[in-house]
N, C-alpha and C. Protein backbone atom coordinates (compact mmCIF):
# COMPACT_ATOMS: atom_id res chain seq x y z
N UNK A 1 0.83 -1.20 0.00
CA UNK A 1 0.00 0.00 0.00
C UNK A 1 0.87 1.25 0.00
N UNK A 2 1.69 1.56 -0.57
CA UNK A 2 2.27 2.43 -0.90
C UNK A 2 2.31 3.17 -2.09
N UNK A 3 1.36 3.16 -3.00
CA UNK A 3 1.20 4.35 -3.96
C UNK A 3 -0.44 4.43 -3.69
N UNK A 4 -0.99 5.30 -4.67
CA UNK A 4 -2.22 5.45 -5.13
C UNK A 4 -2.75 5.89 -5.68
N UNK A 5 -3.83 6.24 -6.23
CA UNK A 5 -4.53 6.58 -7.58
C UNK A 5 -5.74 7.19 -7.54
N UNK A 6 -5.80 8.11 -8.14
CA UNK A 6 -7.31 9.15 -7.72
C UNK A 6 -7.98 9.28 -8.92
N UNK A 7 -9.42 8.90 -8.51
CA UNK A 7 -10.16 8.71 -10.01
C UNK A 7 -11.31 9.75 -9.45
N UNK A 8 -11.59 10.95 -10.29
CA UNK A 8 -12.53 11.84 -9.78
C UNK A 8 -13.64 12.18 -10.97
N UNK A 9 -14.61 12.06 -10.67
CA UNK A 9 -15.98 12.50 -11.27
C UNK A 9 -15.76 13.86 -11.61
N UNK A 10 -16.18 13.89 -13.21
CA UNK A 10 -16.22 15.05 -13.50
C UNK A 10 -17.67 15.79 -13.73
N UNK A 11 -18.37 17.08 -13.16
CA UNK A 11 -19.58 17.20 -13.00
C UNK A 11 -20.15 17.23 -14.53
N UNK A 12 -21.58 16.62 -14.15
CA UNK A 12 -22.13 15.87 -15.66
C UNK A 12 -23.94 16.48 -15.43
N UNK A 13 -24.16 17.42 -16.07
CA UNK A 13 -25.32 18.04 -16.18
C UNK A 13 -26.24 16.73 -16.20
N UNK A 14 -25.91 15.57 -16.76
CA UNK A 14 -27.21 14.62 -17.15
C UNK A 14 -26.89 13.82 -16.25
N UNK A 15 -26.13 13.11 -15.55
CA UNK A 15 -25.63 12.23 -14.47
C UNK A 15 -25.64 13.12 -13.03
N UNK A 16 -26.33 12.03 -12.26
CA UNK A 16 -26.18 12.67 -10.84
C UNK A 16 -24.82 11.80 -10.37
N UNK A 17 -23.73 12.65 -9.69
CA UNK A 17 -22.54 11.88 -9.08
C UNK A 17 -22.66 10.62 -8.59
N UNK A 18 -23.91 10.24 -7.55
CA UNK A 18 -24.11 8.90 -7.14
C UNK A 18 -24.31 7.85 -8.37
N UNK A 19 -25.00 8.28 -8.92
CA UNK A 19 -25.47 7.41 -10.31
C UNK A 19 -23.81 7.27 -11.07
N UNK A 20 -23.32 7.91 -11.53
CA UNK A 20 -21.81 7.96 -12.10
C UNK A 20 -20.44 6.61 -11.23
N UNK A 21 -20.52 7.21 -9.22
CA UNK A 21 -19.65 6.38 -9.05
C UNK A 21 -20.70 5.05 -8.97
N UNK A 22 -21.74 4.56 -8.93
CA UNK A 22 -22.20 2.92 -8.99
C UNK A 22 -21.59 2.58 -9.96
N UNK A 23 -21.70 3.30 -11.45
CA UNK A 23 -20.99 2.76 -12.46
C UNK A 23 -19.76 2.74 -12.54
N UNK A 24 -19.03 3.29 -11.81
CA UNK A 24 -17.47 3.49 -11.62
C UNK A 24 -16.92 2.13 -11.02
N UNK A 25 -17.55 2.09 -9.80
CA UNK A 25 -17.23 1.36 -8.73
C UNK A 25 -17.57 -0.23 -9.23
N UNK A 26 -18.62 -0.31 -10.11
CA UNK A 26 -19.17 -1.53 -10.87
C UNK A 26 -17.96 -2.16 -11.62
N UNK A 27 -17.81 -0.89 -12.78
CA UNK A 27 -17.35 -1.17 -13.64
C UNK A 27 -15.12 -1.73 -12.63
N UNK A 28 -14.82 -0.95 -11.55
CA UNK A 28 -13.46 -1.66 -10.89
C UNK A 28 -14.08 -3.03 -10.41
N UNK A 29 -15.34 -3.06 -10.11
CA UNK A 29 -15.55 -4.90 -8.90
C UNK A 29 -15.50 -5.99 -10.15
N UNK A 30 -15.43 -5.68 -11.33
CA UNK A 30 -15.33 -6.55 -12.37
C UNK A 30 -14.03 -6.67 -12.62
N UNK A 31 -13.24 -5.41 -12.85
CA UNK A 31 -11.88 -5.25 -13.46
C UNK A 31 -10.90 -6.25 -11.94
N UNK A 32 -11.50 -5.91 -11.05
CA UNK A 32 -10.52 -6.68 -9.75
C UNK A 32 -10.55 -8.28 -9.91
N UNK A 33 -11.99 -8.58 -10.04
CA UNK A 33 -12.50 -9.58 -10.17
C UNK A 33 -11.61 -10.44 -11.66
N UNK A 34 -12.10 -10.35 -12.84
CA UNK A 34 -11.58 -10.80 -14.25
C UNK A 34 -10.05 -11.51 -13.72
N UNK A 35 -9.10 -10.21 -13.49
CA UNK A 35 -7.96 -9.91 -12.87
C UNK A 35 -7.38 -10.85 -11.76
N UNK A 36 -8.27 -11.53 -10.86
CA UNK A 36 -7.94 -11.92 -9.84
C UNK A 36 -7.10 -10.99 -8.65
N UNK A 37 -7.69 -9.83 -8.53
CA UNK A 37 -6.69 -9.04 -7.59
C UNK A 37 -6.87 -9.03 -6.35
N UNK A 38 -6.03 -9.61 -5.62
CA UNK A 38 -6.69 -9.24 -3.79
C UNK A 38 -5.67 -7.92 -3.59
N UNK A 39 -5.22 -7.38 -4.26
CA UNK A 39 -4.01 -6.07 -3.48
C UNK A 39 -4.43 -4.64 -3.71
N UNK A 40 -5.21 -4.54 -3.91
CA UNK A 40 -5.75 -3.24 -4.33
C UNK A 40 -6.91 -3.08 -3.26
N UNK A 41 -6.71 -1.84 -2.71
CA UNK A 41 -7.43 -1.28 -1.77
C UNK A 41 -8.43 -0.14 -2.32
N UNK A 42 -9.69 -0.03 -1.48
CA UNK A 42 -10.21 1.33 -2.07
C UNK A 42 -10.29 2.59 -0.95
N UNK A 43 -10.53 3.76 -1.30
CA UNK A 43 -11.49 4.35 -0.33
C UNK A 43 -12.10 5.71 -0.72
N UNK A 44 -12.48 6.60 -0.32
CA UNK A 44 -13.17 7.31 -0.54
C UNK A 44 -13.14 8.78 -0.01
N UNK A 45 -12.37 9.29 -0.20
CA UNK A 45 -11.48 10.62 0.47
C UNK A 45 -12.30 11.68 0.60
N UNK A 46 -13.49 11.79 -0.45
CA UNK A 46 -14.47 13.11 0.04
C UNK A 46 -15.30 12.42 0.26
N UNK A 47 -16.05 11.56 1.18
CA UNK A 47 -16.95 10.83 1.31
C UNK A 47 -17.75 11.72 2.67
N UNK A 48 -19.23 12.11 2.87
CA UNK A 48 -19.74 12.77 4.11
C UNK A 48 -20.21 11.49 4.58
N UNK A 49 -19.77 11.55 6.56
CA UNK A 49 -20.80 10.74 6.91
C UNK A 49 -22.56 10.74 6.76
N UNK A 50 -22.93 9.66 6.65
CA UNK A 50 -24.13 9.78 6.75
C UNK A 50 -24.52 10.41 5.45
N UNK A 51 -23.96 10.37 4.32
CA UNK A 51 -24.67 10.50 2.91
C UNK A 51 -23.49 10.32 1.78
N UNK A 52 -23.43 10.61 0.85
CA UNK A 52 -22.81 10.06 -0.50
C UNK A 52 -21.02 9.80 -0.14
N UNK A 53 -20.99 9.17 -1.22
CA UNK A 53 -19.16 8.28 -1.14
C UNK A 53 -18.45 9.44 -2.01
N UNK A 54 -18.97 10.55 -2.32
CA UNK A 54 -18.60 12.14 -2.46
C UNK A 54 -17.20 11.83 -4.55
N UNK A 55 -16.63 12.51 -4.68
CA UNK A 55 -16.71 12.38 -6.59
C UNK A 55 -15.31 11.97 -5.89
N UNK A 56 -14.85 11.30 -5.48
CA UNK A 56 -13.45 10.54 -5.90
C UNK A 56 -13.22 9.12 -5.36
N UNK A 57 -13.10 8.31 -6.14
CA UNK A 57 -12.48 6.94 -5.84
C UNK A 57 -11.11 6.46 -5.87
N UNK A 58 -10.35 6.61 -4.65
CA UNK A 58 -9.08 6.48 -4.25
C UNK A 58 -8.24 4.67 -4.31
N UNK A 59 -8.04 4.19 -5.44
CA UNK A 59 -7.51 3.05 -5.36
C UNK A 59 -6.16 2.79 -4.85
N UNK A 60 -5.41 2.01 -4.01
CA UNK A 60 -4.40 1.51 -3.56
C UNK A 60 -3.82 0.32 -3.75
N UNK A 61 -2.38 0.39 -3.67
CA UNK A 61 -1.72 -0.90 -3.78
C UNK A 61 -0.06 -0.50 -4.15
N UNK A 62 0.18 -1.49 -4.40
CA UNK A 62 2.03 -0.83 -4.96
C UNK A 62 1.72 -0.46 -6.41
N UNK A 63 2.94 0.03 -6.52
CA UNK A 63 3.00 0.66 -8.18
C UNK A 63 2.55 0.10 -8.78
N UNK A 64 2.96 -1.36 -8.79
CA UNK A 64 3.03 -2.65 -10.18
C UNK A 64 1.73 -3.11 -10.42
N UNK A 65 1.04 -3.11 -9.19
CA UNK A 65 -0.23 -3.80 -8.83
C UNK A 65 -0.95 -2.67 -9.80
N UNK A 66 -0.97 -1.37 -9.20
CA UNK A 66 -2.24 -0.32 -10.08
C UNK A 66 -1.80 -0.36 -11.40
N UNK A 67 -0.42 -0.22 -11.69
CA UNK A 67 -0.28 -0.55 -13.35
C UNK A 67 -0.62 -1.43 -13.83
N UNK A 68 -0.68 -2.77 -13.30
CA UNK A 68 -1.21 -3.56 -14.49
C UNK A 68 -2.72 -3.65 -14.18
N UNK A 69 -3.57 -3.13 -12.66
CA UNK A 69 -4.58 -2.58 -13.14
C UNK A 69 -5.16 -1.91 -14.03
N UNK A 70 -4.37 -0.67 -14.12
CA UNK A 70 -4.60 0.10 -15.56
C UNK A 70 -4.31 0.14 -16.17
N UNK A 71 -3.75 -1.04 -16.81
CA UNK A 71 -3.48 -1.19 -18.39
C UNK A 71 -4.39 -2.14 -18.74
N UNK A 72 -5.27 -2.44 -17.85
CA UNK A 72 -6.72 -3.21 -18.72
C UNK A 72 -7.46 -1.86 -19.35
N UNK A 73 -9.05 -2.16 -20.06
CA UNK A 73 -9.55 -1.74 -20.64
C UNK A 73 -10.86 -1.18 -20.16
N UNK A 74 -10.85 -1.34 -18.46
CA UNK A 74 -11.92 -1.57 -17.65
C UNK A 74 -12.63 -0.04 -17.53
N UNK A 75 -11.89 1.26 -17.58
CA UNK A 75 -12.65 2.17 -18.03
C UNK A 75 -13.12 3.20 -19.14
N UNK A 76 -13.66 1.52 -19.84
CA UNK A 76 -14.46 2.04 -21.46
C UNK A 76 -15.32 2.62 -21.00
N UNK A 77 -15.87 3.76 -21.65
CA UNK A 77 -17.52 4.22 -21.47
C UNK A 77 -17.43 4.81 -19.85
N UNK A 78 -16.58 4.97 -19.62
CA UNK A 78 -16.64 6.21 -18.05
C UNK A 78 -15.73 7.27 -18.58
N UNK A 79 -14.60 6.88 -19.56
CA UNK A 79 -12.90 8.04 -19.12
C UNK A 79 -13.82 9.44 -19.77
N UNK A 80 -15.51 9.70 -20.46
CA UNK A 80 -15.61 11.13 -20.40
C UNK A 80 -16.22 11.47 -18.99
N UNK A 81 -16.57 10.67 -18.38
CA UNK A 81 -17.09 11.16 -16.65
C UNK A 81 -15.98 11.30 -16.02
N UNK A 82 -14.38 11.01 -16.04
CA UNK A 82 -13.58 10.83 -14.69
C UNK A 82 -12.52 12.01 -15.69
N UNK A 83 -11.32 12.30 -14.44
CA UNK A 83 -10.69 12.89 -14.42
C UNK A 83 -9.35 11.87 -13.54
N UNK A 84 -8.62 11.28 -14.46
CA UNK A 84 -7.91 10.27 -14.21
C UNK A 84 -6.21 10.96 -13.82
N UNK A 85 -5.46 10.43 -12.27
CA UNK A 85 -4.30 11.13 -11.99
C UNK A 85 -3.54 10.03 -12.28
N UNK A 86 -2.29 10.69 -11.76
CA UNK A 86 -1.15 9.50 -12.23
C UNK A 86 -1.10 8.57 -10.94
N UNK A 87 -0.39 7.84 -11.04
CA UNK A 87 -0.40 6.79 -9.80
C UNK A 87 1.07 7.81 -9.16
N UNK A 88 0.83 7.80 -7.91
CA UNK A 88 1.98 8.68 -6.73
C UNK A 88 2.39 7.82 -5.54
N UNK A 89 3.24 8.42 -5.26
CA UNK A 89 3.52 7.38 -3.40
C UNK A 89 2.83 7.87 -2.61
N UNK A 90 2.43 7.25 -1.71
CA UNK A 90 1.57 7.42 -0.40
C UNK A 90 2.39 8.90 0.55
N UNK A 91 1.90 10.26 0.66
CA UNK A 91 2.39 10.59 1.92
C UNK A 91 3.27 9.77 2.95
N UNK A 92 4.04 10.65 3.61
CA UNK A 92 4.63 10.16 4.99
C UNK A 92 3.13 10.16 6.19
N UNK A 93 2.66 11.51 5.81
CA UNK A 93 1.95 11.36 7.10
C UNK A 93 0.92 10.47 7.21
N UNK A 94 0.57 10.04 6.04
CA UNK A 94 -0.65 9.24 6.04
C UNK A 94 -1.11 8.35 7.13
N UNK A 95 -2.32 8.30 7.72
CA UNK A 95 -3.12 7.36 8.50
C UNK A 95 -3.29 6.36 8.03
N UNK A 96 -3.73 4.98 9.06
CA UNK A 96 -4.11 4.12 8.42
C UNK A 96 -6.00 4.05 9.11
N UNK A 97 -6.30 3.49 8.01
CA UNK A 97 -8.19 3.65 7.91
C UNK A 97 -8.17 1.96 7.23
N UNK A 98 -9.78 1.70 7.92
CA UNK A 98 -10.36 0.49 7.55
C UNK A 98 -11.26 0.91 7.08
N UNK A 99 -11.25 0.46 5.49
CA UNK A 99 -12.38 0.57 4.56
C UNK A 99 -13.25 -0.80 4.45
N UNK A 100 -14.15 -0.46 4.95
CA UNK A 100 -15.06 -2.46 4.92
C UNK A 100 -16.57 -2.09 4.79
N UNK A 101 -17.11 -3.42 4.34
CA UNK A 101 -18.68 -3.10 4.02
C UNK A 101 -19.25 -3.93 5.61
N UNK A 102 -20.33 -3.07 5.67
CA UNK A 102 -21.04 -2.92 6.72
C UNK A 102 -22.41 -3.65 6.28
N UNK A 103 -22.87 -4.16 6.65
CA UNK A 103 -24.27 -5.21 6.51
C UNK A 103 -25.13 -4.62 7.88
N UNK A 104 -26.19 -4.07 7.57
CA UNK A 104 -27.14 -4.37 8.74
C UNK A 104 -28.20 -5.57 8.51
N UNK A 105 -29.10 -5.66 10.02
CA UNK A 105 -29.96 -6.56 9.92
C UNK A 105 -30.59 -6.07 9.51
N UNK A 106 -31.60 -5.98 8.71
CA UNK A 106 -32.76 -5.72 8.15
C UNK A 106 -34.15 -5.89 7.89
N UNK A 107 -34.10 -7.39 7.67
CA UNK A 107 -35.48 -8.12 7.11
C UNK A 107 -35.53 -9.01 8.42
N UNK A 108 -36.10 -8.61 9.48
CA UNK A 108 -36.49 -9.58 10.24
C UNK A 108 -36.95 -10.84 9.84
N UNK A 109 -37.80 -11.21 8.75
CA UNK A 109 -37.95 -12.78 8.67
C UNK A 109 -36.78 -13.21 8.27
N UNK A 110 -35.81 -12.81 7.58
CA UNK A 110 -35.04 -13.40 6.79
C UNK A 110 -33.98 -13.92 8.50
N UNK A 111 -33.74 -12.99 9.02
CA UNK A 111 -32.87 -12.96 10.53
C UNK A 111 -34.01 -14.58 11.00
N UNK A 112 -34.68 -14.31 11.01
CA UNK A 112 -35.69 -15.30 12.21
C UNK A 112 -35.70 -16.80 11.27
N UNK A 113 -35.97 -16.91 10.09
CA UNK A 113 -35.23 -18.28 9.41
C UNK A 113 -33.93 -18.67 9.46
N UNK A 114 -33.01 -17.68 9.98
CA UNK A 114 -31.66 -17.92 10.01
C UNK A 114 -31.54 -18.29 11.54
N UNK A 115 -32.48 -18.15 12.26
CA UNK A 115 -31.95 -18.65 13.65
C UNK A 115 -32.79 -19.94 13.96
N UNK A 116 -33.66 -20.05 13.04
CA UNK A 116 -34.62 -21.14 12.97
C UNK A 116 -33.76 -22.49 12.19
N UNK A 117 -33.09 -22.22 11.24
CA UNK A 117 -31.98 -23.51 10.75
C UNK A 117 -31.22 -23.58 12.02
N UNK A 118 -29.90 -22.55 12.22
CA UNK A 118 -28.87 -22.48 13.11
C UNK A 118 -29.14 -23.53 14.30
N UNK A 119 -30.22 -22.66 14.91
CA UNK A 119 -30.34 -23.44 16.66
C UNK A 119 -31.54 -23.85 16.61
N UNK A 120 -32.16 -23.77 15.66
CA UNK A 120 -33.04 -25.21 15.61
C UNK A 120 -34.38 -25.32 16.71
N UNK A 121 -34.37 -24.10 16.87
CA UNK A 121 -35.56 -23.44 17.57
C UNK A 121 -36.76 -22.68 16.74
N UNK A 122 -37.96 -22.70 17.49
CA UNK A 122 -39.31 -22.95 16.58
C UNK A 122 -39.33 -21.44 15.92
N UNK A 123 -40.23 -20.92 15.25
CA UNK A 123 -40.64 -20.02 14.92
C UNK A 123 -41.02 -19.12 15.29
N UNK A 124 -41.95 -19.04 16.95
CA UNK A 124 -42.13 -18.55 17.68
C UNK A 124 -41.28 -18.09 18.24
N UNK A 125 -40.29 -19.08 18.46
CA UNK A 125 -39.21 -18.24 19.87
C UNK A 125 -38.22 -17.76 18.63
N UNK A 126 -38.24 -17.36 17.27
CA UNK A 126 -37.58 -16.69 16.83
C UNK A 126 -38.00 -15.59 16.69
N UNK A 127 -39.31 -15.29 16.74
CA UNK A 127 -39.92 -13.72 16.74
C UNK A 127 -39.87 -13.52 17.75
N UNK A 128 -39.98 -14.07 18.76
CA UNK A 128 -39.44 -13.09 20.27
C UNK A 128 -37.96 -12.94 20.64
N UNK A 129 -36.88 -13.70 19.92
CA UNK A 129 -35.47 -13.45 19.87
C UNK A 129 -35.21 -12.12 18.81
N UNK A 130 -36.22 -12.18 18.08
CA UNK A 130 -36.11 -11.20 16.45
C UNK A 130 -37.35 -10.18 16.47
N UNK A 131 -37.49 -9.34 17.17
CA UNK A 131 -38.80 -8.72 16.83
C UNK A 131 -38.29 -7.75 15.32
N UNK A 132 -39.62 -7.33 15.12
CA UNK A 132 -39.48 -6.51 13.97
C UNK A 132 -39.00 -5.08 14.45
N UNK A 133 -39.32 -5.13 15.58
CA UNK A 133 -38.58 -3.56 16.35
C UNK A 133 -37.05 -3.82 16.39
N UNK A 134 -36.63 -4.84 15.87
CA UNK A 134 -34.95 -4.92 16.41
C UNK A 134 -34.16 -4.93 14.64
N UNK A 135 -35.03 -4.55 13.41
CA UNK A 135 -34.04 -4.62 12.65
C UNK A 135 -33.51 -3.27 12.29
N UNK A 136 -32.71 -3.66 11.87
CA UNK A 136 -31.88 -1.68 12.15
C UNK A 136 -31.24 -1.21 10.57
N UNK A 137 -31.75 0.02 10.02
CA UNK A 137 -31.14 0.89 9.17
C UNK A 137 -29.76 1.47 9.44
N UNK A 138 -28.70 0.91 8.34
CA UNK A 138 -27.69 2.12 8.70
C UNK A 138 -27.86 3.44 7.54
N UNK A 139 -26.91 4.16 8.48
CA UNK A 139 -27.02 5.46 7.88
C UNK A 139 -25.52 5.95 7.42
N UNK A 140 -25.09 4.51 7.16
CA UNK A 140 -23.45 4.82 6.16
C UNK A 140 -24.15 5.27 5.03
N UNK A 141 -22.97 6.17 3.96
CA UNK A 141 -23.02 6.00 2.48
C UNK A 141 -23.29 4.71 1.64
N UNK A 142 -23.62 4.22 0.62
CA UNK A 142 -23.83 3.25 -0.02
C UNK A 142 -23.63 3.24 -1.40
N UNK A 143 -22.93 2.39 -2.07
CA UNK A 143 -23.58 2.23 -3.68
C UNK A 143 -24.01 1.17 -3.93
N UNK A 144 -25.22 1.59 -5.07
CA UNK A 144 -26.18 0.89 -5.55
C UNK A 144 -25.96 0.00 -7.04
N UNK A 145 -25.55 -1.64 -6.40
CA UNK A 145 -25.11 -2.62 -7.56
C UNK A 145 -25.71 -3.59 -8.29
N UNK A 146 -25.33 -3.76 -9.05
CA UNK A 146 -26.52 -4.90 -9.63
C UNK A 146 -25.69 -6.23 -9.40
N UNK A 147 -26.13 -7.68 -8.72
CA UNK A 147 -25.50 -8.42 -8.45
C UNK A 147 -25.47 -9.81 -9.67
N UNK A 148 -24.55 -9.85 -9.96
CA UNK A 148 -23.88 -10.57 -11.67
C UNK A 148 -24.78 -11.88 -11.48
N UNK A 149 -25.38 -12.23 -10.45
CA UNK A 149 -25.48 -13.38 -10.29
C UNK A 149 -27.05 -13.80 -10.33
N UNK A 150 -28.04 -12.81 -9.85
CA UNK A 150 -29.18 -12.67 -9.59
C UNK A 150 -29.75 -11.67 -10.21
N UNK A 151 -29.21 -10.55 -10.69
CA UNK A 151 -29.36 -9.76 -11.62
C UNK A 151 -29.90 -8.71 -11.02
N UNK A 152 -30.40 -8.58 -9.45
CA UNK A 152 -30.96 -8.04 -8.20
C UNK A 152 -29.99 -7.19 -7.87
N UNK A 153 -30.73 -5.69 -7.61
CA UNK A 153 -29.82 -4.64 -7.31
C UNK A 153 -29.81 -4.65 -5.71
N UNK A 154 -28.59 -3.98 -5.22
CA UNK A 154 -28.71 -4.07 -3.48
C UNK A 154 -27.44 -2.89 -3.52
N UNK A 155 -27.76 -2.77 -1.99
CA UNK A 155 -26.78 -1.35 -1.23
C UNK A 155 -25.52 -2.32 -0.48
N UNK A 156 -24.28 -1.52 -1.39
CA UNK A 156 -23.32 -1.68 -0.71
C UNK A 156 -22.92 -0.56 0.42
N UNK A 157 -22.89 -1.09 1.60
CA UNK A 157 -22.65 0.21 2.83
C UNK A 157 -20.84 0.43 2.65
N UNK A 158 -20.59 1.37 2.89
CA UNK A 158 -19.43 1.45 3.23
C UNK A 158 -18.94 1.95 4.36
N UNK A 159 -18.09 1.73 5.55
CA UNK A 159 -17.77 2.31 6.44
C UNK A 159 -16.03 2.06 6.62
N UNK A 160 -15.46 3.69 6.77
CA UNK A 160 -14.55 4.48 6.57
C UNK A 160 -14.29 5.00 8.13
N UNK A 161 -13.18 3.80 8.94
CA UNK A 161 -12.88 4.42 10.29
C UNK A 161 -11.44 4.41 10.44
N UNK A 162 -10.70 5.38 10.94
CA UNK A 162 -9.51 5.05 11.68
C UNK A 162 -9.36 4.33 12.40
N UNK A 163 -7.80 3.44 11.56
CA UNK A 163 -7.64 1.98 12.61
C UNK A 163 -6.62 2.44 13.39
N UNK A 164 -6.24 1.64 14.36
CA UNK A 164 -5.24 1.86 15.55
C UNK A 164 -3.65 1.82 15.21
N UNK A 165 -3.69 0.81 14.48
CA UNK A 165 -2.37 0.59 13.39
C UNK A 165 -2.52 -0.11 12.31
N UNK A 166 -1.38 -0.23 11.36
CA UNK A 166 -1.59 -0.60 9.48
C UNK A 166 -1.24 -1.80 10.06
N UNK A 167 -2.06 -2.52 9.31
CA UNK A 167 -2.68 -3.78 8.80
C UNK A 167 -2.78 -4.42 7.49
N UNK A 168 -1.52 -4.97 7.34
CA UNK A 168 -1.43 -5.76 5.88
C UNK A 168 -2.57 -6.74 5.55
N UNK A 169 -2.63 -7.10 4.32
CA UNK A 169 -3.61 -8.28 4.32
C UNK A 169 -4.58 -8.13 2.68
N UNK A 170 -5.54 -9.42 2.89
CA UNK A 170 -5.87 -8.70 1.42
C UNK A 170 -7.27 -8.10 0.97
N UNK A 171 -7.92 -7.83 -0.19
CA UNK A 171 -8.58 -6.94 -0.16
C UNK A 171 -9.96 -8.54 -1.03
N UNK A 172 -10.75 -7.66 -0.89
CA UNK A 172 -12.05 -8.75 -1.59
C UNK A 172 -12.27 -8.15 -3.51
N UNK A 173 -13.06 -8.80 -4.16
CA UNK A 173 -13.23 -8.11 -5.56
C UNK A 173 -13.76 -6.48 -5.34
N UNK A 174 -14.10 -5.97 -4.00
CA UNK A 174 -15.13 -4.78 -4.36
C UNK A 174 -13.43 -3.93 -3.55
N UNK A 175 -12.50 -4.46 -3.56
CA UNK A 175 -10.94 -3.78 -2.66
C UNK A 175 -11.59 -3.37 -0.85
N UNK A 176 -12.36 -3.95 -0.55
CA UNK A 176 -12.34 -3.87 0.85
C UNK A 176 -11.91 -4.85 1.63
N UNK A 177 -11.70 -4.81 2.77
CA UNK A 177 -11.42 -5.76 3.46
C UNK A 177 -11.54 -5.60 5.06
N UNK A 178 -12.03 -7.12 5.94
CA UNK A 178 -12.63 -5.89 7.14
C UNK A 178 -11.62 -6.26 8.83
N UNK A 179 -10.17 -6.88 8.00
CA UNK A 179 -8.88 -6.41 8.43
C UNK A 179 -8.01 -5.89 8.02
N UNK A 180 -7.37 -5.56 6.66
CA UNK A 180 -6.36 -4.77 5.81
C UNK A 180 -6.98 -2.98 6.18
N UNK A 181 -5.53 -2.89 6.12
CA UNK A 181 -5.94 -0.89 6.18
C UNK A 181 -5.61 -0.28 4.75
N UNK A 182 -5.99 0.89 4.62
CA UNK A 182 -4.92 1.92 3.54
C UNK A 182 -4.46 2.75 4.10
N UNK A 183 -3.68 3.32 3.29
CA UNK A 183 -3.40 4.63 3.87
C UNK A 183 -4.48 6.07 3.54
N UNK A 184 -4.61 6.79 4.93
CA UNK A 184 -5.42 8.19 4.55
C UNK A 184 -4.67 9.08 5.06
N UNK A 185 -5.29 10.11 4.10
CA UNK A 185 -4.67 11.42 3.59
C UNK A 185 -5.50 12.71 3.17
């Protein structure tokens, strides 16, 4: 994790920014994926809590790793939305931050069949282990993906905290991971 790469939205009268990075962010969970990459990190440098992942997508890794990232072909049909930098070394001062996806509970039945296989307890005593008062909204940022597999769109959460210390390790197809750090800056 020592260089990195800044991919920034350029403002688009017909595209709303959120709508732009899903397709951004889509179009890298494929390019990681194809690729086989676990070394590439992401994150999200203007991101507000509690609403959008803000116009820049910050990729990480060593030099070699983002170069032969980007010498695929993976941003056809975005390079007039982005504003593409060169790959640089990481700051000295840089922090280290855990970029990882965040899952809440949500669908209480779905929770209450899952405790109904697990421990094998009735239905009943899963709605009183699971009420519908106990499933919880987060209020991270999110992008909105279509999943390759089901063809079903869903919210990826993201949550962006300072870790205690850097943490090697590797990253998943979407570059998160919910022990590896990057560096922030």
């Amino acid at each position: 994790m020592d260089h990195y790469l800044d991919i920034r939205l350029r403002p688009d009268p017909e595209f709303a920014p959120t709508l732009l990075m899903n397709a951004l962010f889509a179009k890298l969970h494929r390019a990681l994926s194809e690729q086989g990459r676990d070394d590439i990190g992401v994150s999200f440098p203007r991101a507000a809590p509690a609403a959008a992942l803000g116009d820049t997508l910050r990729l990480h890794g060593g030099h070699a790793a983002l170069q032969r990232l980007m010498a695929g072909d993976w941003l056809s049909g975005m390079r007039d939305h982005i504003a593409l930098a060169a790959i640089q070394p990481v700051p000295p001062q840089a922090e280290a931050w855990q970029v990882r996806r965040k899952q809440a509970k949500t669908n209480p039945d779905k929770e209450r069949r899952r405790l109904v296989r697990r421990l094998g307890i009735s239905a009943e005593e899963a709605a009183q282990r699971f009420p519908d008062s106990a499933a919880r909204r987060l209020t991270l940022p999110f992008l909105t993906l279509n999943s390759a597999s089901t063809g079903q769109r869903y919210q990826l959460h993201i949550e962006q905290r300072p870790a205690p210390a850097t943490r090697s390790g590797r990253f998943n197809t979407f570059g998160l991971s919910p022990d590896a750090t990057v560096p922030w800056f």
